[in-house]
PDBML (XML) file of the C-alpha atoms, coordinates in Angstrom:
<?xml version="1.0" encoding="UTF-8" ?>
<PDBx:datablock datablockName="MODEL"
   xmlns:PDBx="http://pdbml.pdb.org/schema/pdbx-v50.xsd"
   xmlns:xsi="http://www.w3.org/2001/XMLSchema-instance"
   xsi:schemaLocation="http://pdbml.pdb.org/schema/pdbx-v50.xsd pdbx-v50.xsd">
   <PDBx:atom_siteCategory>
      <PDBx:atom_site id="1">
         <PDBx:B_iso_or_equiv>0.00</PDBx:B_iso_or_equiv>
         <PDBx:Cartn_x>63.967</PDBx:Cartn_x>
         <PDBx:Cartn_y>135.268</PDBx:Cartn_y>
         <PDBx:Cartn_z>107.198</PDBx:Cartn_z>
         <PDBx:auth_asym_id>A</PDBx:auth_asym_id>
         <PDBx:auth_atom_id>CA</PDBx:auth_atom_id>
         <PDBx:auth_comp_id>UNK</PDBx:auth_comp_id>
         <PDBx:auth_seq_id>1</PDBx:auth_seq_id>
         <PDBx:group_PDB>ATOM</PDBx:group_PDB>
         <PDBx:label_alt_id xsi:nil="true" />
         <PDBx:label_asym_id>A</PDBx:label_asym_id>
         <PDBx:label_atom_id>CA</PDBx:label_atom_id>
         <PDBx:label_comp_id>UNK</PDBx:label_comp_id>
         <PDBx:label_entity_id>1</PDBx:label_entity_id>
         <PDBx:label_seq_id>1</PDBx:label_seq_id>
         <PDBx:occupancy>1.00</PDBx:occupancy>
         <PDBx:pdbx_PDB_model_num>1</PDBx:pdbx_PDB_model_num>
         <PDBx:type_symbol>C</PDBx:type_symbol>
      </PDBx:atom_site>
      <PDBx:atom_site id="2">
         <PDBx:B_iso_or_equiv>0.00</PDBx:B_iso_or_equiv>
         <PDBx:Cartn_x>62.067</PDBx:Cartn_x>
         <PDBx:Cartn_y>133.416</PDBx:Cartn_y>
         <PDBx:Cartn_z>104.924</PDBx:Cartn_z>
         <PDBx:auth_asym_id>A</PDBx:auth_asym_id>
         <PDBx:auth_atom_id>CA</PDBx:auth_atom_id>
         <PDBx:auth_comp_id>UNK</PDBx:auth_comp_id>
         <PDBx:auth_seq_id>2</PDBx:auth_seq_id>
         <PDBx:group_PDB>ATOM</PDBx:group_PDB>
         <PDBx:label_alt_id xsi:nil="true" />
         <PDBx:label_asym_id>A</PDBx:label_asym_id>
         <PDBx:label_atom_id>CA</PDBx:label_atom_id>
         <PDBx:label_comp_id>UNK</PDBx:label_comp_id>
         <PDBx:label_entity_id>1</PDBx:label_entity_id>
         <PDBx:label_seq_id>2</PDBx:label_seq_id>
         <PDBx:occupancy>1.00</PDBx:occupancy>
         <PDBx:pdbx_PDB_model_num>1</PDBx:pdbx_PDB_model_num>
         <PDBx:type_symbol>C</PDBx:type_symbol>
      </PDBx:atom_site>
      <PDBx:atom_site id="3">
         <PDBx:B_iso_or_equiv>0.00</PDBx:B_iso_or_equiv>
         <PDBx:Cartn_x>58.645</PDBx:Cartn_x>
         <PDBx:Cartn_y>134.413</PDBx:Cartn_y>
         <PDBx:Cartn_z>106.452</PDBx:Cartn_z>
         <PDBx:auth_asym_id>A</PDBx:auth_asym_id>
         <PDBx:auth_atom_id>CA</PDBx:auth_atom_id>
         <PDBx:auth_comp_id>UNK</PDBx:auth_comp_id>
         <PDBx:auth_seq_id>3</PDBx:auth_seq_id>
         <PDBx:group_PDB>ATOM</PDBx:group_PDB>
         <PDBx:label_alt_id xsi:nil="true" />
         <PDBx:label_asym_id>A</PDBx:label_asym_id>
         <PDBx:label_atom_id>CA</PDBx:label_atom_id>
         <PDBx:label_comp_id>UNK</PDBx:label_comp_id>
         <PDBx:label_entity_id>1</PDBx:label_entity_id>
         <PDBx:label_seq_id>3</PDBx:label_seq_id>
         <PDBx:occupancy>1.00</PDBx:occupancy>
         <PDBx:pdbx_PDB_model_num>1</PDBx:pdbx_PDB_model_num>
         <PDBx:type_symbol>C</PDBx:type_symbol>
      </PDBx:atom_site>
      <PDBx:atom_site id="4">
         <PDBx:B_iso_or_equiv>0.00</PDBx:B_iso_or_equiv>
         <PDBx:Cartn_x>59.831</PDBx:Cartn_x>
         <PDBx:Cartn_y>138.352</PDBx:Cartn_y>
         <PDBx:Cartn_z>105.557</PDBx:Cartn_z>
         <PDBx:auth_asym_id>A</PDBx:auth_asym_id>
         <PDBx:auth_atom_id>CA</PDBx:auth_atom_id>
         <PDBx:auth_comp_id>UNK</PDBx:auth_comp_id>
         <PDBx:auth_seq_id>4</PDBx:auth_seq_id>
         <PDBx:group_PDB>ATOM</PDBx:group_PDB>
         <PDBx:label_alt_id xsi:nil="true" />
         <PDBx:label_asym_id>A</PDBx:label_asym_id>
         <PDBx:label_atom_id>CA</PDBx:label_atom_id>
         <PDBx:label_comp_id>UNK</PDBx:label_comp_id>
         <PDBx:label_entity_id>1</PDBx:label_entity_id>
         <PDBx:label_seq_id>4</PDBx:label_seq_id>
         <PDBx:occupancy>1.00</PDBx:occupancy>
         <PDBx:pdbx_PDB_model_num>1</PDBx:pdbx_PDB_model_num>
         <PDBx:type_symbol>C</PDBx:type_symbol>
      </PDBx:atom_site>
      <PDBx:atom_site id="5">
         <PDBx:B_iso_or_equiv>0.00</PDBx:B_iso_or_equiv>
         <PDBx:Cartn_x>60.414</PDBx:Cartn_x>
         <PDBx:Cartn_y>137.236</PDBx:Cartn_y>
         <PDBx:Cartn_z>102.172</PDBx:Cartn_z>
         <PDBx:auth_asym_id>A</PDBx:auth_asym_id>
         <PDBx:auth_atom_id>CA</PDBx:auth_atom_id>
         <PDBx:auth_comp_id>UNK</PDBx:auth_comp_id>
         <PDBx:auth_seq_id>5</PDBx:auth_seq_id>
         <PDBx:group_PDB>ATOM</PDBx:group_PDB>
         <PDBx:label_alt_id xsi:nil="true" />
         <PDBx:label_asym_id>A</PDBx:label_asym_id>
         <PDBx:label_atom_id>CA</PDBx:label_atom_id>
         <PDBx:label_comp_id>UNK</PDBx:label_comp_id>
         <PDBx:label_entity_id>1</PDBx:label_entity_id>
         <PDBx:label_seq_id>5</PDBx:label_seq_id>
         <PDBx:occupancy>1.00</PDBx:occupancy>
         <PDBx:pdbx_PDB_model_num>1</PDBx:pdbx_PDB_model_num>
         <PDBx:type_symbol>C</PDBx:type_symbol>
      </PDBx:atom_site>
      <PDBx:atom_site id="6">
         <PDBx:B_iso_or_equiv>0.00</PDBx:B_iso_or_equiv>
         <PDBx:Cartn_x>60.869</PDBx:Cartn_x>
         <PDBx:Cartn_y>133.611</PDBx:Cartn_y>
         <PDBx:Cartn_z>100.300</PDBx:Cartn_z>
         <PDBx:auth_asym_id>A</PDBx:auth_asym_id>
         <PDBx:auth_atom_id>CA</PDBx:auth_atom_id>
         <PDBx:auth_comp_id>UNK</PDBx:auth_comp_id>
         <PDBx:auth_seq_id>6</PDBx:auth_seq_id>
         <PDBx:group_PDB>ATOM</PDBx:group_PDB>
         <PDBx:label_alt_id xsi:nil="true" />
         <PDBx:label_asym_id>A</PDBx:label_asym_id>
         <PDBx:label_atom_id>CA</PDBx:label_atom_id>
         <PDBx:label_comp_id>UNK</PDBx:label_comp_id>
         <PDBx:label_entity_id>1</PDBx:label_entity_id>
         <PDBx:label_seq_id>6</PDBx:label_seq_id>
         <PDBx:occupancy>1.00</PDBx:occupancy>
         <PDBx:pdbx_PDB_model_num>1</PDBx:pdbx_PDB_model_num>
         <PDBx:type_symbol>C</PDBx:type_symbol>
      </PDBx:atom_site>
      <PDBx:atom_site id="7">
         <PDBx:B_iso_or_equiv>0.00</PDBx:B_iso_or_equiv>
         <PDBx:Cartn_x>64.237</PDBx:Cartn_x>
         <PDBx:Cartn_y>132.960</PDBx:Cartn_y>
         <PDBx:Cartn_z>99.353</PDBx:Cartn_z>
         <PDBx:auth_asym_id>A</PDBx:auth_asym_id>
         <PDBx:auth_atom_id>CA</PDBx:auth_atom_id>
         <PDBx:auth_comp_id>UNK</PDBx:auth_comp_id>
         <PDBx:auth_seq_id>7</PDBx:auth_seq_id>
         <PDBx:group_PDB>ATOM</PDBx:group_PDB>
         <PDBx:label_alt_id xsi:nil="true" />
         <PDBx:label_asym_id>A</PDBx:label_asym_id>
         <PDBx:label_atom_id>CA</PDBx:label_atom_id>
         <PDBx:label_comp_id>UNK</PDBx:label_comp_id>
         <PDBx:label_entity_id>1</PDBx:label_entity_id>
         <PDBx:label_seq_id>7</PDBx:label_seq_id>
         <PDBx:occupancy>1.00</PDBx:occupancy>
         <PDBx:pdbx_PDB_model_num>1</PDBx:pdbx_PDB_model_num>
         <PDBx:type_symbol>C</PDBx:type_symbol>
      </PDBx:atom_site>
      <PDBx:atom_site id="8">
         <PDBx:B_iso_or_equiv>0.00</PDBx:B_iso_or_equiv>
         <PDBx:Cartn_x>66.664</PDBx:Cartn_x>
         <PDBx:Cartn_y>130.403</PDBx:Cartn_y>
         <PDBx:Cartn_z>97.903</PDBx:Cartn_z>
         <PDBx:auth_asym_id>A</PDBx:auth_asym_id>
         <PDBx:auth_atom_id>CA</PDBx:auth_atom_id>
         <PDBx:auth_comp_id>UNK</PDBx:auth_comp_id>
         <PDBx:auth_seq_id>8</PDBx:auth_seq_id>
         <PDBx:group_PDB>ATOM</PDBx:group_PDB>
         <PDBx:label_alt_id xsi:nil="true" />
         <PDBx:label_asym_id>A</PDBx:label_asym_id>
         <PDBx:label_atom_id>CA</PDBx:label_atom_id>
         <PDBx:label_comp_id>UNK</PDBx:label_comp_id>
         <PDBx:label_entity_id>1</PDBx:label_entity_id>
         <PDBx:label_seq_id>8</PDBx:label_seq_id>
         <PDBx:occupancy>1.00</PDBx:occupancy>
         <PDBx:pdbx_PDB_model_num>1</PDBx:pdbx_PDB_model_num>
         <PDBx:type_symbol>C</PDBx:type_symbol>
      </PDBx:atom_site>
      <PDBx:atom_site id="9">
         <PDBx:B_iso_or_equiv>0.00</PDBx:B_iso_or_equiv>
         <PDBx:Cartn_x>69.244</PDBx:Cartn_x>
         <PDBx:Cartn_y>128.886</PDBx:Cartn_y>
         <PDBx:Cartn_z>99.449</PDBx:Cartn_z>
         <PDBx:auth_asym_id>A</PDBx:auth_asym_id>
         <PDBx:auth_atom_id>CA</PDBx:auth_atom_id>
         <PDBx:auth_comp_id>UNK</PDBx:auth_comp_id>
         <PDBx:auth_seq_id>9</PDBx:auth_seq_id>
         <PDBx:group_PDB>ATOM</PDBx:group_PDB>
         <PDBx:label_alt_id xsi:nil="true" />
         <PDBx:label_asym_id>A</PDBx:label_asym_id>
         <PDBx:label_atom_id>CA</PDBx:label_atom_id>
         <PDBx:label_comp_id>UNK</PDBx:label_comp_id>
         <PDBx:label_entity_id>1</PDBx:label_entity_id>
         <PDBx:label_seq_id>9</PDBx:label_seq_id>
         <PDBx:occupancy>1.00</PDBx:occupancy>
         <PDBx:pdbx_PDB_model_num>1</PDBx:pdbx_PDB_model_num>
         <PDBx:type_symbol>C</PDBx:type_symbol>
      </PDBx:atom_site>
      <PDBx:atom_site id="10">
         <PDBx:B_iso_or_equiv>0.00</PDBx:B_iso_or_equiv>
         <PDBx:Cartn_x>72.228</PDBx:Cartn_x>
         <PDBx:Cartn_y>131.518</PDBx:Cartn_y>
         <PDBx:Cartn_z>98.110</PDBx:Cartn_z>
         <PDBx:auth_asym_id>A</PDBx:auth_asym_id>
         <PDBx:auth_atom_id>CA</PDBx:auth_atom_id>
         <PDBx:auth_comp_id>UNK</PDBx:auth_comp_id>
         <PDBx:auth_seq_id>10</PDBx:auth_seq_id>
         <PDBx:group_PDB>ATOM</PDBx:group_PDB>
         <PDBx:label_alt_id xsi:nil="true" />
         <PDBx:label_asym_id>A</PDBx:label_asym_id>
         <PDBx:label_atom_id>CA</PDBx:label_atom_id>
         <PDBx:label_comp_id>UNK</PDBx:label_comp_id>
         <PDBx:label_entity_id>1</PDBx:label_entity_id>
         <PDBx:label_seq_id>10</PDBx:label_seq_id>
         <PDBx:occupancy>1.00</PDBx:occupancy>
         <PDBx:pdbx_PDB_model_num>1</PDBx:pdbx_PDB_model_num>
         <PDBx:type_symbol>C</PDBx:type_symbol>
      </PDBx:atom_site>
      <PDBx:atom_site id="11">
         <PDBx:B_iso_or_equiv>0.00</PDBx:B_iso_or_equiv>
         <PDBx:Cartn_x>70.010</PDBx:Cartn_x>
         <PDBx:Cartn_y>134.528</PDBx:Cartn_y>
         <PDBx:Cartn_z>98.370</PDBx:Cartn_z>
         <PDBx:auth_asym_id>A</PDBx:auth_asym_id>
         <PDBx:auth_atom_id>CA</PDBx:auth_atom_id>
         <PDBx:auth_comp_id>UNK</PDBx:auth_comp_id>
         <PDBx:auth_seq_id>11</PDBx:auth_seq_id>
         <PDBx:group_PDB>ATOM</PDBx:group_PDB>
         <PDBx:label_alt_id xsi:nil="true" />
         <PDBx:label_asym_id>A</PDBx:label_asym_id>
         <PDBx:label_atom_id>CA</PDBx:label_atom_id>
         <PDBx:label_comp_id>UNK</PDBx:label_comp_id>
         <PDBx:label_entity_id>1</PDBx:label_entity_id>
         <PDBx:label_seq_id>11</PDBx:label_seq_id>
         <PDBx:occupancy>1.00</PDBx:occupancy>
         <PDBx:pdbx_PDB_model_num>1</PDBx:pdbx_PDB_model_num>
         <PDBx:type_symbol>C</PDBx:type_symbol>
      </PDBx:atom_site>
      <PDBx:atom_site id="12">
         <PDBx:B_iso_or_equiv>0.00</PDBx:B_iso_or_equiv>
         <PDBx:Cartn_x>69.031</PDBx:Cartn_x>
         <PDBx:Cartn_y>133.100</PDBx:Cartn_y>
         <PDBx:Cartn_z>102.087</PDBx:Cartn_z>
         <PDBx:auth_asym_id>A</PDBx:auth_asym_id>
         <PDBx:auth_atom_id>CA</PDBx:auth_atom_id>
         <PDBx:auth_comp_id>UNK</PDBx:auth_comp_id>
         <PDBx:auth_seq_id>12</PDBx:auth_seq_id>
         <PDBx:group_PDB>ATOM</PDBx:group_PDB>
         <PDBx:label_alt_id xsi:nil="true" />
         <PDBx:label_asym_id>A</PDBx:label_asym_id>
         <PDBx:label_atom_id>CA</PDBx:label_atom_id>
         <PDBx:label_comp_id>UNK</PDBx:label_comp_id>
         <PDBx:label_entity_id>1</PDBx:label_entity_id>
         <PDBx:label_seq_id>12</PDBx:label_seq_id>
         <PDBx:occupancy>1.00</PDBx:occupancy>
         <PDBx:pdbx_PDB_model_num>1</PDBx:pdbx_PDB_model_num>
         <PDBx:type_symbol>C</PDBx:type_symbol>
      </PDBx:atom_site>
      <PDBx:atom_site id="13">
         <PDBx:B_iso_or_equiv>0.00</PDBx:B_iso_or_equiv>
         <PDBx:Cartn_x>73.047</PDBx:Cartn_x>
         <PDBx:Cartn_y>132.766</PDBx:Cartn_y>
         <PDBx:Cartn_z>102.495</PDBx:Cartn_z>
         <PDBx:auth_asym_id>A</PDBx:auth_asym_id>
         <PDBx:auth_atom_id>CA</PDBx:auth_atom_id>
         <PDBx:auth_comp_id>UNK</PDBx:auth_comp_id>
         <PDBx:auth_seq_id>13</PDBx:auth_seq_id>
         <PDBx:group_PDB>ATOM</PDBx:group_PDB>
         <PDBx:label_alt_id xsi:nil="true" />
         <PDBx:label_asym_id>A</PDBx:label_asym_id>
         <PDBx:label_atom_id>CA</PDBx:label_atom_id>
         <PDBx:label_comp_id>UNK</PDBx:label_comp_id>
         <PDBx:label_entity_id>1</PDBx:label_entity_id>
         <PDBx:label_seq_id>13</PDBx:label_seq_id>
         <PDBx:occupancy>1.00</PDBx:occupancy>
         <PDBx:pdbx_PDB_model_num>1</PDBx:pdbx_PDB_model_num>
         <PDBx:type_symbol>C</PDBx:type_symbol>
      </PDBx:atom_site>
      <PDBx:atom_site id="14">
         <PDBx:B_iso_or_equiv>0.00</PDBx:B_iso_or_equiv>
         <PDBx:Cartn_x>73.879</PDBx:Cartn_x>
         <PDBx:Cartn_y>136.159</PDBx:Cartn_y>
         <PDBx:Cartn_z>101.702</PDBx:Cartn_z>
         <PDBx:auth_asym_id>A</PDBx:auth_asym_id>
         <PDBx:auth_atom_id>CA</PDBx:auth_atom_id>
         <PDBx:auth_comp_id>UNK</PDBx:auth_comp_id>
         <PDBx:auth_seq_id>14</PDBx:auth_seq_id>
         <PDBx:group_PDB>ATOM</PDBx:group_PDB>
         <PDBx:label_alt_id xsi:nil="true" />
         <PDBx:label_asym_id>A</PDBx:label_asym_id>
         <PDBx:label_atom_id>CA</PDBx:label_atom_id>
         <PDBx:label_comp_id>UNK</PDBx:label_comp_id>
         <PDBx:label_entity_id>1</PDBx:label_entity_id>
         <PDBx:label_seq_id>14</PDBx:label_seq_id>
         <PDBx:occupancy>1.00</PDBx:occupancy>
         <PDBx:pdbx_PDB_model_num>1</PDBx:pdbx_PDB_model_num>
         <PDBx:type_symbol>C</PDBx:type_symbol>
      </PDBx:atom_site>
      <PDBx:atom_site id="15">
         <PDBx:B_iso_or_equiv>0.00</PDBx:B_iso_or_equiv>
         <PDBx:Cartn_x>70.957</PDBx:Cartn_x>
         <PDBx:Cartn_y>137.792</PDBx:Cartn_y>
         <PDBx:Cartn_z>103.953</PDBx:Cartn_z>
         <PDBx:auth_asym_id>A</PDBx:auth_asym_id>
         <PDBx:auth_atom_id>CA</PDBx:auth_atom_id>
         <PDBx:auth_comp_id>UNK</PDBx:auth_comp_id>
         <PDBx:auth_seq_id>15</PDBx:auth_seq_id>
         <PDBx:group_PDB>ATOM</PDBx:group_PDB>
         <PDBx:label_alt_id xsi:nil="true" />
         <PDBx:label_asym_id>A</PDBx:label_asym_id>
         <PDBx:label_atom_id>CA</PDBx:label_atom_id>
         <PDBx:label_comp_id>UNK</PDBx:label_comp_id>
         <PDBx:label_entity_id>1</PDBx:label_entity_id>
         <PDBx:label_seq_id>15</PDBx:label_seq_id>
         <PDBx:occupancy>1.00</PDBx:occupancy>
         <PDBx:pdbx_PDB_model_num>1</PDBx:pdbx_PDB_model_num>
         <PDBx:type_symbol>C</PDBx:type_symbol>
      </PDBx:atom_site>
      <PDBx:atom_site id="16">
         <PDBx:B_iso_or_equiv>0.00</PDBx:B_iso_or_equiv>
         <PDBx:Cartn_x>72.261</PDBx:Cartn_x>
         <PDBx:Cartn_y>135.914</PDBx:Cartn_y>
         <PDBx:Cartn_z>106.846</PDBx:Cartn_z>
         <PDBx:auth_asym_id>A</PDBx:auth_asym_id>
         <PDBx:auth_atom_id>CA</PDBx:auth_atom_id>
         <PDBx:auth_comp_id>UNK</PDBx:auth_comp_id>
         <PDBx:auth_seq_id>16</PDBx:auth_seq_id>
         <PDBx:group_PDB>ATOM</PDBx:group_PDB>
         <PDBx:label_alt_id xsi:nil="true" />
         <PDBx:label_asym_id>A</PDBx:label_asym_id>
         <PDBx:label_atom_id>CA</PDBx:label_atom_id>
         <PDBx:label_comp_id>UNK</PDBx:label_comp_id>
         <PDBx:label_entity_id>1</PDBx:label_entity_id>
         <PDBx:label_seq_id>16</PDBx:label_seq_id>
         <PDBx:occupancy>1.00</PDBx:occupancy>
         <PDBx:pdbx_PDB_model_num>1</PDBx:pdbx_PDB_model_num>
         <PDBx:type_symbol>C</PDBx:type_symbol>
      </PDBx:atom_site>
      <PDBx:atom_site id="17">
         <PDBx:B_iso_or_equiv>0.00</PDBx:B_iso_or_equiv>
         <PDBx:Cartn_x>76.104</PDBx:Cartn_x>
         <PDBx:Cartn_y>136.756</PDBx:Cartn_y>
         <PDBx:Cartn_z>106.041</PDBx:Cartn_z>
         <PDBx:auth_asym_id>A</PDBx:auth_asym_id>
         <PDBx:auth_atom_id>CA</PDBx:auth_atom_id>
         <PDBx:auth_comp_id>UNK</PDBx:auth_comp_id>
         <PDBx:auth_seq_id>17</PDBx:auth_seq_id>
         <PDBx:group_PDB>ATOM</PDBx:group_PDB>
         <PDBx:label_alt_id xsi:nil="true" />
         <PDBx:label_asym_id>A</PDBx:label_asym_id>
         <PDBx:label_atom_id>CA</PDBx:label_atom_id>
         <PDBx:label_comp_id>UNK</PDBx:label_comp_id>
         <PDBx:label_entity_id>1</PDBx:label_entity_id>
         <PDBx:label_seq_id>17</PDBx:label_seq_id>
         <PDBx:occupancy>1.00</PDBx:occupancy>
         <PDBx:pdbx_PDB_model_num>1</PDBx:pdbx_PDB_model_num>
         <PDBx:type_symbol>C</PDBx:type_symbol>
      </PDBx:atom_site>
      <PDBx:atom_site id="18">
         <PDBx:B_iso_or_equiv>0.00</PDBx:B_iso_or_equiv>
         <PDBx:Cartn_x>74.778</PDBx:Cartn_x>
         <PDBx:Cartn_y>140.699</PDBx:Cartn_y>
         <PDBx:Cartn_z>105.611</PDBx:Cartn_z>
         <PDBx:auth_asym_id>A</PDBx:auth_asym_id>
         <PDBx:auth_atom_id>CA</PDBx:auth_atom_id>
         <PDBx:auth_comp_id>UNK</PDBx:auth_comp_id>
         <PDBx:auth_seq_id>18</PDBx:auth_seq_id>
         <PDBx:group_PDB>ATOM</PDBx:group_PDB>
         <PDBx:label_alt_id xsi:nil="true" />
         <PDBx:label_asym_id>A</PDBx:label_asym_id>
         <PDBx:label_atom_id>CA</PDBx:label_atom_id>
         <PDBx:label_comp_id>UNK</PDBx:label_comp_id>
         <PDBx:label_entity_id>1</PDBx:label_entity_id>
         <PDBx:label_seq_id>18</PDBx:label_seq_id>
         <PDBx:occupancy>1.00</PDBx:occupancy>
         <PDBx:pdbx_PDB_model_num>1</PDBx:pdbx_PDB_model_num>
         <PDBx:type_symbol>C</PDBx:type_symbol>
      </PDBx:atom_site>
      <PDBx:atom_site id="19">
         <PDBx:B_iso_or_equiv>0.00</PDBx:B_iso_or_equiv>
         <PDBx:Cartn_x>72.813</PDBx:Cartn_x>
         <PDBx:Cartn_y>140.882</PDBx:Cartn_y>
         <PDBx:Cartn_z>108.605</PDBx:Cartn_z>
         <PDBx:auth_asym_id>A</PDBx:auth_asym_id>
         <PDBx:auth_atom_id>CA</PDBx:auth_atom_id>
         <PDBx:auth_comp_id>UNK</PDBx:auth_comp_id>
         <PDBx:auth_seq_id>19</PDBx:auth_seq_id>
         <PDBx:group_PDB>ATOM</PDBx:group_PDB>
         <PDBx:label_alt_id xsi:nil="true" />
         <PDBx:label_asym_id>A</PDBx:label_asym_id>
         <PDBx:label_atom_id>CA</PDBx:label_atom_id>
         <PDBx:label_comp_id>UNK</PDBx:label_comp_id>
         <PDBx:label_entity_id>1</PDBx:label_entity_id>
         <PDBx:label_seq_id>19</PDBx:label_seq_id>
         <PDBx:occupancy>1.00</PDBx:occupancy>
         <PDBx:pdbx_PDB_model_num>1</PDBx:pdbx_PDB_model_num>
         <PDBx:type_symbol>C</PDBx:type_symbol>
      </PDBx:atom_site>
      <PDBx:atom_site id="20">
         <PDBx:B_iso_or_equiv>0.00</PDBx:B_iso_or_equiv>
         <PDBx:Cartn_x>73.519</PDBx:Cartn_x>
         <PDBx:Cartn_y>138.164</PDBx:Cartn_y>
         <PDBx:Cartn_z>111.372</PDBx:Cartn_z>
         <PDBx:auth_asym_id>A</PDBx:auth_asym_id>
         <PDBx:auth_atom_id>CA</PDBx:auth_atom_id>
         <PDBx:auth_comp_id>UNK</PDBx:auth_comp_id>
         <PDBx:auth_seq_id>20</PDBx:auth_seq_id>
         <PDBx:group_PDB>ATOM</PDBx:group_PDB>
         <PDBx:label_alt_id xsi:nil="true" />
         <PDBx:label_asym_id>A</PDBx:label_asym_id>
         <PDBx:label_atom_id>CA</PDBx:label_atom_id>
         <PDBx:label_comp_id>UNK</PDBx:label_comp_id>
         <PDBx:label_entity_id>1</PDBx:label_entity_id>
         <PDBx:label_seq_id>20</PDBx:label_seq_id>
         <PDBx:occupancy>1.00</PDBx:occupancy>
         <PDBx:pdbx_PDB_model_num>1</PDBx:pdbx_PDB_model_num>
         <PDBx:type_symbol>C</PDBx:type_symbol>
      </PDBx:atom_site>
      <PDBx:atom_site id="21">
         <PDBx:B_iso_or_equiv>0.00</PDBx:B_iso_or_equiv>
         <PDBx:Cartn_x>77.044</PDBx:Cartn_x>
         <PDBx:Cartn_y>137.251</PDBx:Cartn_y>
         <PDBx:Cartn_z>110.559</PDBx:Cartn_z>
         <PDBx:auth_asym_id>A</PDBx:auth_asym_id>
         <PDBx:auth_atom_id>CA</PDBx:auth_atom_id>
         <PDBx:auth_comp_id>UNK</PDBx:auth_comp_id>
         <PDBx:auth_seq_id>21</PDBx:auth_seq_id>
         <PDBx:group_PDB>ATOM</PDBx:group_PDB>
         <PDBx:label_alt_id xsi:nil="true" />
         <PDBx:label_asym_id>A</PDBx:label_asym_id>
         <PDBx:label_atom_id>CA</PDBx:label_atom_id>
         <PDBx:label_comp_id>UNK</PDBx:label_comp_id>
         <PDBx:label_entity_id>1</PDBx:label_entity_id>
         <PDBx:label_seq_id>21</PDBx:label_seq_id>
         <PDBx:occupancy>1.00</PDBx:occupancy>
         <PDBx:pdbx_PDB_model_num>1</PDBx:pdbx_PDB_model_num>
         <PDBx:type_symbol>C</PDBx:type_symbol>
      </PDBx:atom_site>
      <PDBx:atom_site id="22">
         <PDBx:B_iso_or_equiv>0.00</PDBx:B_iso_or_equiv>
         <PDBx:Cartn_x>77.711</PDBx:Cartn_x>
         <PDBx:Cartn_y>138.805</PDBx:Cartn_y>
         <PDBx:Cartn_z>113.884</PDBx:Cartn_z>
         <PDBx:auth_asym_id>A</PDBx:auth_asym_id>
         <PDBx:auth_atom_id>CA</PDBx:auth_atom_id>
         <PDBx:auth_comp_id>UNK</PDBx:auth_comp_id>
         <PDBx:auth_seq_id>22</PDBx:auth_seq_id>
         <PDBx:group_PDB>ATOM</PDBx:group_PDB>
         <PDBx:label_alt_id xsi:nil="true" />
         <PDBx:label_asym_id>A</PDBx:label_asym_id>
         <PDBx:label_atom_id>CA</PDBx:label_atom_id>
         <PDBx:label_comp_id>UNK</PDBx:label_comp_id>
         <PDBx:label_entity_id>1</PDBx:label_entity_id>
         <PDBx:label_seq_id>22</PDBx:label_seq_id>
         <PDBx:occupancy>1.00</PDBx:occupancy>
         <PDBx:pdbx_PDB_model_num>1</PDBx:pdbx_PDB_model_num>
         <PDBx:type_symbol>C</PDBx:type_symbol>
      </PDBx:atom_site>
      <PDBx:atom_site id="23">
         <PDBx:B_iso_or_equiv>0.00</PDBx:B_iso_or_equiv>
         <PDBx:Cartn_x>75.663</PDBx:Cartn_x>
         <PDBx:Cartn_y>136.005</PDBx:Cartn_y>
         <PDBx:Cartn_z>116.213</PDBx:Cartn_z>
         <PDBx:auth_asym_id>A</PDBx:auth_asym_id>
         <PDBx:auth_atom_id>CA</PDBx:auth_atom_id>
         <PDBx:auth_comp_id>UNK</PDBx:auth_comp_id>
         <PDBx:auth_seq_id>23</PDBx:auth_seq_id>
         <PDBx:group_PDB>ATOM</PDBx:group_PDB>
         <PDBx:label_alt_id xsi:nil="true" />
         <PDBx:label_asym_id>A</PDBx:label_asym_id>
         <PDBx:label_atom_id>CA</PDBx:label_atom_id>
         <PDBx:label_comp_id>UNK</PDBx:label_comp_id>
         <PDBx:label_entity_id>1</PDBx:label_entity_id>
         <PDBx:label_seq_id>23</PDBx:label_seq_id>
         <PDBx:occupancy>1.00</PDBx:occupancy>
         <PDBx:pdbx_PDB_model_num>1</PDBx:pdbx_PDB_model_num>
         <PDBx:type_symbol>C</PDBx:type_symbol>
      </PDBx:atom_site>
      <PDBx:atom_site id="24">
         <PDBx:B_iso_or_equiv>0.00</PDBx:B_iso_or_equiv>
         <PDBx:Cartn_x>75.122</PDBx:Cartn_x>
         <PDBx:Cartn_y>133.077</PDBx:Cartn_y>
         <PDBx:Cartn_z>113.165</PDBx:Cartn_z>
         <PDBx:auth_asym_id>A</PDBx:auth_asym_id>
         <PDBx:auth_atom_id>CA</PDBx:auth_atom_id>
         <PDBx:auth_comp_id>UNK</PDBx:auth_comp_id>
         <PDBx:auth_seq_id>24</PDBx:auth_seq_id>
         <PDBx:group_PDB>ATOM</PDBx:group_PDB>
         <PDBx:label_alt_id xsi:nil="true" />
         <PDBx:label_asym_id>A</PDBx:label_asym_id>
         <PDBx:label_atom_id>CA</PDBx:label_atom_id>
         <PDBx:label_comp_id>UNK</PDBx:label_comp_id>
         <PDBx:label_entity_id>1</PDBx:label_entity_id>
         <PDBx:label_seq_id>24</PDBx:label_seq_id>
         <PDBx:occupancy>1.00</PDBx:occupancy>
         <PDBx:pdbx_PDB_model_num>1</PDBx:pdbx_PDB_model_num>
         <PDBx:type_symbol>C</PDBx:type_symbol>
      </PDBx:atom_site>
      <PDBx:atom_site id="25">
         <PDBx:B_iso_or_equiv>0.00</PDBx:B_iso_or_equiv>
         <PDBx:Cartn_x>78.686</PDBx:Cartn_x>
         <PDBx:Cartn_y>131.637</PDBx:Cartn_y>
         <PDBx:Cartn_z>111.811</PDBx:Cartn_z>
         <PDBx:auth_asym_id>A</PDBx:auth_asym_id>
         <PDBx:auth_atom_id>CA</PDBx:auth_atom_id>
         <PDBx:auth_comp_id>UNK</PDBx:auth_comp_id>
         <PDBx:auth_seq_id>25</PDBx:auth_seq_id>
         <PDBx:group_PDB>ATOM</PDBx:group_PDB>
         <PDBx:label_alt_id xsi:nil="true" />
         <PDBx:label_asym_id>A</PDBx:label_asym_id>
         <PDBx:label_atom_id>CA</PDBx:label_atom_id>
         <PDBx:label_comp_id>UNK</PDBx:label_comp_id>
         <PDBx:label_entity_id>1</PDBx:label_entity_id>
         <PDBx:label_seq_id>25</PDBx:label_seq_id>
         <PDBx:occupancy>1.00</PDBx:occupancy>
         <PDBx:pdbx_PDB_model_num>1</PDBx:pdbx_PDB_model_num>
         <PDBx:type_symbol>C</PDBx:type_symbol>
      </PDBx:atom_site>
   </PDBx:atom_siteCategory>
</PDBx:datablock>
């Protein structure tokens, strides 16, 4: 995630919530 675009730690949060909250608790 952070190689497709740097990040901090909330913003990195919320991608992972958005997108791979399915397979990444």
């Amino acid at each position: 995630l952070l190689l497709i675009e740097p990040r901090h730690g909330y913003a990195l949060f919320s991608q992972i919530q958005s997108d791979l909250r399915d397979v990444w608790h």
